[in-house]
Protein backbone atom coordinates (compact mmCIF):
# COMPACT_ATOMS: atom_id res chain seq x y z
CA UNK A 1 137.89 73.28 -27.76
CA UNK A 2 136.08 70.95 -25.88
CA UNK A 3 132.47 69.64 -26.37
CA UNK A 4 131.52 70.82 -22.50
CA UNK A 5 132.73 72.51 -19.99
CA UNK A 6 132.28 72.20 -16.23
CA UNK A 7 131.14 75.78 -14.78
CA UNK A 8 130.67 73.88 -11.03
CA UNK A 9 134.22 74.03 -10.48
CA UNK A 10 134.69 78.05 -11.72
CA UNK A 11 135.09 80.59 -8.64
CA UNK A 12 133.43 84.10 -8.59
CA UNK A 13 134.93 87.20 -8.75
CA UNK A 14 133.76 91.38 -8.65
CA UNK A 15 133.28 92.96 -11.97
CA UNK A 16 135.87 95.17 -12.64
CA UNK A 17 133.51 97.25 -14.57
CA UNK A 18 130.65 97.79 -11.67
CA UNK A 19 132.07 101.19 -10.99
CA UNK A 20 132.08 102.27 -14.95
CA UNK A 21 128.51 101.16 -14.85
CA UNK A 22 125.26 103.13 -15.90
CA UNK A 23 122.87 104.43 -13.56
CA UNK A 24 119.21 104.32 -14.53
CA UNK A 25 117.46 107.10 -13.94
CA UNK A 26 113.82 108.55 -14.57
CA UNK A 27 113.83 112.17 -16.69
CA UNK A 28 110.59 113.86 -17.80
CA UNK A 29 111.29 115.08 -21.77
CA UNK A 30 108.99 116.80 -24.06
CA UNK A 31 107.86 114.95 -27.28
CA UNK A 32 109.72 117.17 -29.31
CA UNK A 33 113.02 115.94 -27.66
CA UNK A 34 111.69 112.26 -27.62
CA UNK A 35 110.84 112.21 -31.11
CA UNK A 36 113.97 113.86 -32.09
CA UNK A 37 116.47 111.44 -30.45
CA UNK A 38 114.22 108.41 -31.88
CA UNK A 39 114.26 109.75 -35.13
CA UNK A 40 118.49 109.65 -34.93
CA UNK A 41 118.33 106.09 -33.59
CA UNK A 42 115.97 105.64 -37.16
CA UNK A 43 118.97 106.99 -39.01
CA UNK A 44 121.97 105.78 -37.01
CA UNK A 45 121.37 102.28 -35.65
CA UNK A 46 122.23 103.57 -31.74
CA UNK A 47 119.12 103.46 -29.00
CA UNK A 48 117.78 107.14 -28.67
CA UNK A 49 118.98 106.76 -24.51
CA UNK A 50 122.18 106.12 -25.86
CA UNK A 51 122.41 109.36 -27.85
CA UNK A 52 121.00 111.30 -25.26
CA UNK A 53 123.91 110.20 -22.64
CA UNK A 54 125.89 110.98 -25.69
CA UNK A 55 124.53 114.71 -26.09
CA UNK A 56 124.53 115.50 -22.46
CA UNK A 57 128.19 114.46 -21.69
CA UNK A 58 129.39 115.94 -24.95
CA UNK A 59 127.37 119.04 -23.46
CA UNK A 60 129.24 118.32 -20.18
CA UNK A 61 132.98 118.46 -22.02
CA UNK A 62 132.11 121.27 -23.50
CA UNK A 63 131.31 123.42 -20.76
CA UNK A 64 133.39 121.92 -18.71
CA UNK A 65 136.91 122.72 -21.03
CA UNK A 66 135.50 126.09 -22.33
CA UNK A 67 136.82 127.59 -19.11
């Protein structure tokens, strides 16, 4: 491994991953919900907006494949 590395010389590219990205978004929750998904992230170590996107797309499956 060398001691440096010359980045000058390195050529761009698109990430592959843009389209798999997140979108942010603004949603209006009660407390109740708030607190409730903070509490998890307490318990399980995962940001509450992660568990939320969690819950909704599970929701999401669910309804979807329940036809």
């Amino acid at each position: 491994m060398k001691a440096e590395y010359d980045l000058s010389t390195m050529k761009s590219r698109k990430n592959p991953y843009a389209s798999k990205l997140k979108k942010a978004v603004s949603l209006r929750l009660s407390d109740e919900v708030v607190a409730y998904f903070k509490e998890m992230e307490a318990e399980l170590g995962v940001p509450y907006q992660n568990l939320i996107n969690l819950y909704l797309r599970d929701s999401i499956v669910r309804t979807v494949f329940k036809r």
